[in-house]
N, C-alpha and C. Protein backbone atom coordinates (compact mmCIF):
# COMPACT_ATOMS: atom_id res chain seq x y z
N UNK A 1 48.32 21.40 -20.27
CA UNK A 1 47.63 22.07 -19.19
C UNK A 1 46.42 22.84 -19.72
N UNK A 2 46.64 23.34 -21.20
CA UNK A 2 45.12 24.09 -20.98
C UNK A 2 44.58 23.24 -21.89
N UNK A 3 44.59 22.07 -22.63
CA UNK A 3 43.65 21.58 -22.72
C UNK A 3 42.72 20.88 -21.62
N UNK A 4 43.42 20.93 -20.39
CA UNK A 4 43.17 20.22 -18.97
C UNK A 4 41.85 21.29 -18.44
N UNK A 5 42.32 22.89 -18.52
CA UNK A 5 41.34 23.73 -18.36
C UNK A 5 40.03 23.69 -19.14
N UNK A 6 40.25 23.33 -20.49
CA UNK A 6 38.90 23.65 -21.16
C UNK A 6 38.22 22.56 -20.99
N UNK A 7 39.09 21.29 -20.67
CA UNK A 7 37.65 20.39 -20.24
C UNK A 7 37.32 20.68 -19.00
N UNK A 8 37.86 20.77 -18.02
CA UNK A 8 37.06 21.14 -16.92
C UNK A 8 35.81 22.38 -17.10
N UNK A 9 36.67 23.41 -18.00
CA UNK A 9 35.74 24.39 -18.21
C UNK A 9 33.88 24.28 -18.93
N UNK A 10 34.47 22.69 -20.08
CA UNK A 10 33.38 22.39 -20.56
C UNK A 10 32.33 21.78 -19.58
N UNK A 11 33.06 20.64 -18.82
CA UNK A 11 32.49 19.62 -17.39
C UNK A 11 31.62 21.32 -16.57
N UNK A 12 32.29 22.36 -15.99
CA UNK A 12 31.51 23.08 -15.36
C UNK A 12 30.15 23.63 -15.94
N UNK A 13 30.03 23.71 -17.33
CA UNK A 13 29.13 23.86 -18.56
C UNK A 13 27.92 23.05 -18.42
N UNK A 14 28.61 21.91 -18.33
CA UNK A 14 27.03 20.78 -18.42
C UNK A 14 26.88 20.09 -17.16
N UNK A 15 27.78 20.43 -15.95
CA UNK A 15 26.85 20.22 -14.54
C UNK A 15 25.76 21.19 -14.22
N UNK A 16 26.57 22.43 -14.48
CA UNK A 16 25.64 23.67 -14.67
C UNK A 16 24.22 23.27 -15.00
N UNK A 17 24.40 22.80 -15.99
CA UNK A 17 23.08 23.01 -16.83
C UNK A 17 22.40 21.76 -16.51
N UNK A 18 23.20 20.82 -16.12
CA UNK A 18 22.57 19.35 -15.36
C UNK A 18 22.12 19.70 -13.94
N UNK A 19 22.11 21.07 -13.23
CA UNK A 19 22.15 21.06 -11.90
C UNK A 19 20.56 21.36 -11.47
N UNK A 20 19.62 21.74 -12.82
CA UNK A 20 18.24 22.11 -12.79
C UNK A 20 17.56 21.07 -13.23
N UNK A 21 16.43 20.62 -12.22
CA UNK A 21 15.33 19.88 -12.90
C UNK A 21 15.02 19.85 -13.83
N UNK A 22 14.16 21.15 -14.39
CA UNK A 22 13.33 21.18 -15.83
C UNK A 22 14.49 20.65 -16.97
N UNK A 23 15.67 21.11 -16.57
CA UNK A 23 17.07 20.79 -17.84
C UNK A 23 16.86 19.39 -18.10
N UNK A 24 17.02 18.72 -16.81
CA UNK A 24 17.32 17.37 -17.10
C UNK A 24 16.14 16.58 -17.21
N UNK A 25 15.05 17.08 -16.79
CA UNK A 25 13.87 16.63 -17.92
C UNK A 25 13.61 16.72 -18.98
N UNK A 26 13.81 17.85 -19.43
CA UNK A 26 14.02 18.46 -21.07
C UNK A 26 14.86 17.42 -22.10
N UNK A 27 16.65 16.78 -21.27
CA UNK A 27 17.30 16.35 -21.36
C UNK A 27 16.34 14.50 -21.57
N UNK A 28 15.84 14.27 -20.90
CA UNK A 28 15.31 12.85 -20.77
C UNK A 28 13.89 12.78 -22.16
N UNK A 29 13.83 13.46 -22.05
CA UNK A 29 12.54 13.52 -23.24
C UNK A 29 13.16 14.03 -24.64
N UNK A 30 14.14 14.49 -24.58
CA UNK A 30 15.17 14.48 -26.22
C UNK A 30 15.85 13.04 -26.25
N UNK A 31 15.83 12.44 -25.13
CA UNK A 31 16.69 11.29 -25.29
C UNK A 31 16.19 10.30 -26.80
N UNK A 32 14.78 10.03 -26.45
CA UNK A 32 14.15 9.05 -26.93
C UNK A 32 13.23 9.99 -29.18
N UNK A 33 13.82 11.35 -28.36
CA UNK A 33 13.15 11.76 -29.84
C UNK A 33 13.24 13.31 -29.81
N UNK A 34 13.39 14.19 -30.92
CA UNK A 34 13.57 15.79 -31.53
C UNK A 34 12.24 16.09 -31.13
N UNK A 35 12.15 17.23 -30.89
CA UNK A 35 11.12 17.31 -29.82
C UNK A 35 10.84 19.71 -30.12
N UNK A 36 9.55 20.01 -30.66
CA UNK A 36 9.98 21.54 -30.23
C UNK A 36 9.69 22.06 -28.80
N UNK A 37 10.21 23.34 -28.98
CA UNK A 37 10.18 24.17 -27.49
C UNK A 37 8.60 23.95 -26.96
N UNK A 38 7.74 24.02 -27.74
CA UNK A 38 6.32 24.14 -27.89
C UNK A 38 5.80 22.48 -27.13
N UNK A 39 6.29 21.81 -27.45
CA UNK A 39 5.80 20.50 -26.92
C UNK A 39 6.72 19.80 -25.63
N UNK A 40 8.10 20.60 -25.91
CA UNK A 40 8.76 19.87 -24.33
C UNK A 40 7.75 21.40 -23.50
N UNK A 41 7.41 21.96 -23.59
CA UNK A 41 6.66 23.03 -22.35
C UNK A 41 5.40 22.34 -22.50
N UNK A 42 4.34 21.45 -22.87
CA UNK A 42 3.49 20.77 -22.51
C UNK A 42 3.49 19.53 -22.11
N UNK A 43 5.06 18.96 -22.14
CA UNK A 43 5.29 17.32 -21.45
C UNK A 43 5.72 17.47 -20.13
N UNK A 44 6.66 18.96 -20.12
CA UNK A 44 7.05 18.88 -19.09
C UNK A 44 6.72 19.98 -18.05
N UNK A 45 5.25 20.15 -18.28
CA UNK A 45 3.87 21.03 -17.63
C UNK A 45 4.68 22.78 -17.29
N UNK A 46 5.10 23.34 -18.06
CA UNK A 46 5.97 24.15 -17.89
C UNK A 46 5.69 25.29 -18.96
N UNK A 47 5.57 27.08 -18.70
CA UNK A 47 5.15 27.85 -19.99
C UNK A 47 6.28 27.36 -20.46
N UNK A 48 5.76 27.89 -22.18
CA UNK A 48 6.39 28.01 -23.24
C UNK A 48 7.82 28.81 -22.90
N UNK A 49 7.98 30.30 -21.81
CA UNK A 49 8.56 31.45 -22.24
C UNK A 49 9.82 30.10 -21.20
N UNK A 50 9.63 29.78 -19.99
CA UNK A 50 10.28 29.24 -19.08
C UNK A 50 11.10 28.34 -20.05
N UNK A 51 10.41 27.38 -20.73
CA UNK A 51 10.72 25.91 -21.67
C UNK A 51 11.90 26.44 -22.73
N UNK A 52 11.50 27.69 -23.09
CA UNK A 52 12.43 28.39 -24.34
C UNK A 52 14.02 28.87 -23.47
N UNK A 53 13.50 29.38 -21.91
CA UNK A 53 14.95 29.50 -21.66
C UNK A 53 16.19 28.79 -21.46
N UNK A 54 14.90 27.70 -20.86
CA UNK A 54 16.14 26.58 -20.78
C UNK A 54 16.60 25.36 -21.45
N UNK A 55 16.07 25.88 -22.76
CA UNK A 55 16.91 25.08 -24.30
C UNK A 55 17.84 25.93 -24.41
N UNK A 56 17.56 27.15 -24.25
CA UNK A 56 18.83 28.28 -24.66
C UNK A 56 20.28 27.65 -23.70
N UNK A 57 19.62 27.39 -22.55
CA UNK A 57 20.84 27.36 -21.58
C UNK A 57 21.45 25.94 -22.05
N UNK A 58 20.71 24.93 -22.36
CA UNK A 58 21.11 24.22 -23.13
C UNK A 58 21.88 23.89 -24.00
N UNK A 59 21.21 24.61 -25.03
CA UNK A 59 22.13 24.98 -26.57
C UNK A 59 23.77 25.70 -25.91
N UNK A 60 23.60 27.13 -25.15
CA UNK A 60 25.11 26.84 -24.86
C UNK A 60 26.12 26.39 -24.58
N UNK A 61 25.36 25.15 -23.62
CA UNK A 61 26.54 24.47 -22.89
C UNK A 61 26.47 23.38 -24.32
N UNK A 62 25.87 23.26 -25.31
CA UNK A 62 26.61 22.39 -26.10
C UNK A 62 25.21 20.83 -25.82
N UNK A 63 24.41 20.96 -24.95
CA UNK A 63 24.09 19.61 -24.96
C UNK A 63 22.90 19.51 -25.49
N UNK A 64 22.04 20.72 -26.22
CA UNK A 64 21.37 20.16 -27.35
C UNK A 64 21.76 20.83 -28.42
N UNK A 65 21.10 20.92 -29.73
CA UNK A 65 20.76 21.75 -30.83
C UNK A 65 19.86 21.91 -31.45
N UNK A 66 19.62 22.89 -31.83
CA UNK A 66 17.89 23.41 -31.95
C UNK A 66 18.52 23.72 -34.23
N UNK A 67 17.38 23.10 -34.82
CA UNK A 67 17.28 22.78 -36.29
C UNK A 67 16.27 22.96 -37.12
N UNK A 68 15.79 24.07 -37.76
CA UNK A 68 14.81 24.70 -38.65
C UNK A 68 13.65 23.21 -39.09
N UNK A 69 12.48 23.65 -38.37
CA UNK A 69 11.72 22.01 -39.33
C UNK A 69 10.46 23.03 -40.14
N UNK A 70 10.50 23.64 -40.77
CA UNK A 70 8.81 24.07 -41.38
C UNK A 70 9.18 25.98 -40.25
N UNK A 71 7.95 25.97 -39.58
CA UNK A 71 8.03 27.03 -38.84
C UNK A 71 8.58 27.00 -37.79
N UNK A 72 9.21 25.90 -37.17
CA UNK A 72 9.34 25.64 -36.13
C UNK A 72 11.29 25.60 -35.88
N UNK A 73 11.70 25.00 -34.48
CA UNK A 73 12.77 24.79 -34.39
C UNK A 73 12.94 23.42 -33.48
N UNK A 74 13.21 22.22 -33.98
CA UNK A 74 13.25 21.36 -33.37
C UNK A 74 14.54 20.85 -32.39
N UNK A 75 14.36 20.47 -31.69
CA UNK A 75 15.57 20.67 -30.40
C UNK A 75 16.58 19.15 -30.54
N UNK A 76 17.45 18.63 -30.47
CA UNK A 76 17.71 17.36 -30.75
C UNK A 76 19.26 17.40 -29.33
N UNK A 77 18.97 16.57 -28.88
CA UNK A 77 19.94 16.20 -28.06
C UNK A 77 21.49 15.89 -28.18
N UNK A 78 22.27 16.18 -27.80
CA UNK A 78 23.93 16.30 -28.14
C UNK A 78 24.50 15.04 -27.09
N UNK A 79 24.47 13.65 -27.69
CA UNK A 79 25.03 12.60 -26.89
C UNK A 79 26.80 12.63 -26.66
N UNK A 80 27.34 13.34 -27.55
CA UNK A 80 28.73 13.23 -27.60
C UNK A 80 29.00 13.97 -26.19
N UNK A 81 28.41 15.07 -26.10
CA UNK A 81 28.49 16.26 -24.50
C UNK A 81 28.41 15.39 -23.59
N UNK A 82 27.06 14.65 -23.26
CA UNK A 82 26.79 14.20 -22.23
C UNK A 82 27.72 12.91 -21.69
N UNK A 83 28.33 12.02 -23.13
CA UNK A 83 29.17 10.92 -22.80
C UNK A 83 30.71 12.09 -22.12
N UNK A 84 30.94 13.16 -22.62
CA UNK A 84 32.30 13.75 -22.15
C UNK A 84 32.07 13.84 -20.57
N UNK A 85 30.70 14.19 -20.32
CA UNK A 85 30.37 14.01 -19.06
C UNK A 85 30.62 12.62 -17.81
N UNK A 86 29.80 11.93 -18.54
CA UNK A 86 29.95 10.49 -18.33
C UNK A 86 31.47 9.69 -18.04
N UNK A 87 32.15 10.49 -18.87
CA UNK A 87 33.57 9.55 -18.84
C UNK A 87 33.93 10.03 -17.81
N UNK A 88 33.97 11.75 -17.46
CA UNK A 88 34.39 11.95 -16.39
C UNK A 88 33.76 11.41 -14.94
N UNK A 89 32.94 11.12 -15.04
CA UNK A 89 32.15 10.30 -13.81
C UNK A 89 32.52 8.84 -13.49
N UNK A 90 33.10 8.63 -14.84
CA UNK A 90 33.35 7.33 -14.49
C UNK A 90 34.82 7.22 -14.49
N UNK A 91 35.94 7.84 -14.47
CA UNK A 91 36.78 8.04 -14.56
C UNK A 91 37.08 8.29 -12.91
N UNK A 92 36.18 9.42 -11.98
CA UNK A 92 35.90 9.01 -10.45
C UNK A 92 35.83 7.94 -9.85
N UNK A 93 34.50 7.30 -10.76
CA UNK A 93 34.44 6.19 -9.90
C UNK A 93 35.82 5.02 -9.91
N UNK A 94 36.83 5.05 -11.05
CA UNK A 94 37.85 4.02 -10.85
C UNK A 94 38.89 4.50 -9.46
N UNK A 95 38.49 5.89 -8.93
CA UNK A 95 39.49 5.87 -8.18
C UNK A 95 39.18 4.91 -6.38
N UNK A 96 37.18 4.92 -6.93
CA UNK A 96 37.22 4.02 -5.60
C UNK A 96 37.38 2.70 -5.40
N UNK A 97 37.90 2.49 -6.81
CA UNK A 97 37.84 0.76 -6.99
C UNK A 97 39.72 0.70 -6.75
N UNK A 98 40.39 1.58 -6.55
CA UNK A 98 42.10 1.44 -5.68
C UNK A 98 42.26 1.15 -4.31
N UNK A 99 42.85 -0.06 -4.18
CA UNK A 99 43.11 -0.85 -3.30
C UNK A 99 44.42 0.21 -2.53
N UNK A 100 43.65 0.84 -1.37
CA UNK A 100 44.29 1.84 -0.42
C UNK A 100 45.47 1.50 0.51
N UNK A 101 44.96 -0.07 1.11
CA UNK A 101 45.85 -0.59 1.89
C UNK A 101 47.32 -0.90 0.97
N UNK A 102 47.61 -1.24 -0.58
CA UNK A 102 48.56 -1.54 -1.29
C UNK A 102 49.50 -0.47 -1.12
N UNK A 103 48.43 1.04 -1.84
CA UNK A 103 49.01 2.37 -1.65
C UNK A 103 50.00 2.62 -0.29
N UNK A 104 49.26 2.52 0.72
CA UNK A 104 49.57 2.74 2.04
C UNK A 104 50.86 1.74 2.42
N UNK A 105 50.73 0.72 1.95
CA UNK A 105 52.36 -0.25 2.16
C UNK A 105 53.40 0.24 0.89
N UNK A 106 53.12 0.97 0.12
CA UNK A 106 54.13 1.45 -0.74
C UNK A 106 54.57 2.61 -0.37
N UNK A 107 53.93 3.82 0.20
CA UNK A 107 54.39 4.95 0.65
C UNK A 107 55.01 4.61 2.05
N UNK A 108 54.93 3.73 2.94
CA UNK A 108 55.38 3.19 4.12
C UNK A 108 56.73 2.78 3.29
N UNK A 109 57.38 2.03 3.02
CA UNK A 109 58.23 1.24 2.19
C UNK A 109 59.57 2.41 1.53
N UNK A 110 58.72 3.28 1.10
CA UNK A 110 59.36 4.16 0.33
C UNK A 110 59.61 5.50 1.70
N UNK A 111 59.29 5.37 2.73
CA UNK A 111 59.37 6.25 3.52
C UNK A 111 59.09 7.61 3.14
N UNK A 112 57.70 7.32 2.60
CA UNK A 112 56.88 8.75 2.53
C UNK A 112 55.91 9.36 3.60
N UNK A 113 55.56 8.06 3.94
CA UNK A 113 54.36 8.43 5.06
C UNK A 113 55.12 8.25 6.66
């Protein structure tokens, strides 16, 4: 059971942080490459101070990490987070692929319904 909590707890973590535009732009432009705060706030037409908060919000929930390059801090994307995400989405979607009418003649049968 509480490992049941902390993933949900993690899943509330990175919808959170999936629930803002700029994130999941931020998110789409680490996809393809490490990237600093300094240059995702000029791709993704956004100040610097705005761009810096929401790597932070980022970095907590786990779905990037930010890594010393020279003077800088380069941001790199956390694929393992986002697939924990993913499974759970897709783990939904198998429940719409259950054949209801089967369900429904088994709980009939069993005199549940």
């Amino acid at each position: 059971m509480e490992q049941f909590k902390i993933q949900h707890e993690d899943l509330d973590k990175i919808f959170f942080c999936l629930s803002d535009p700029h994130r999941r732009s931020i998110l789409s432009l680490l996809v393809s490459q490490d990237l600093t705060v300094g240059v995702i706030a000029k791709k993704t037409k956004i100040t610097i101070a705005s761009a810096s908060k929401h790597v932070q919000v980022l970095v907590r929930c786990e779905l990037i990490s930010q890594a010393r390059f020279g003077r800088s801090k380069l941001c790199k994307i956390n694929f393992v987070k986002l697939s924990e995400a993913n499974a759970w989405l897709s783990s939904i979607g198998l429940l719409n692929s259950l054949d209801i009418s089967k369900l429904e003649d088994f709980l009939s049968t069993e005199n549940i319904l």
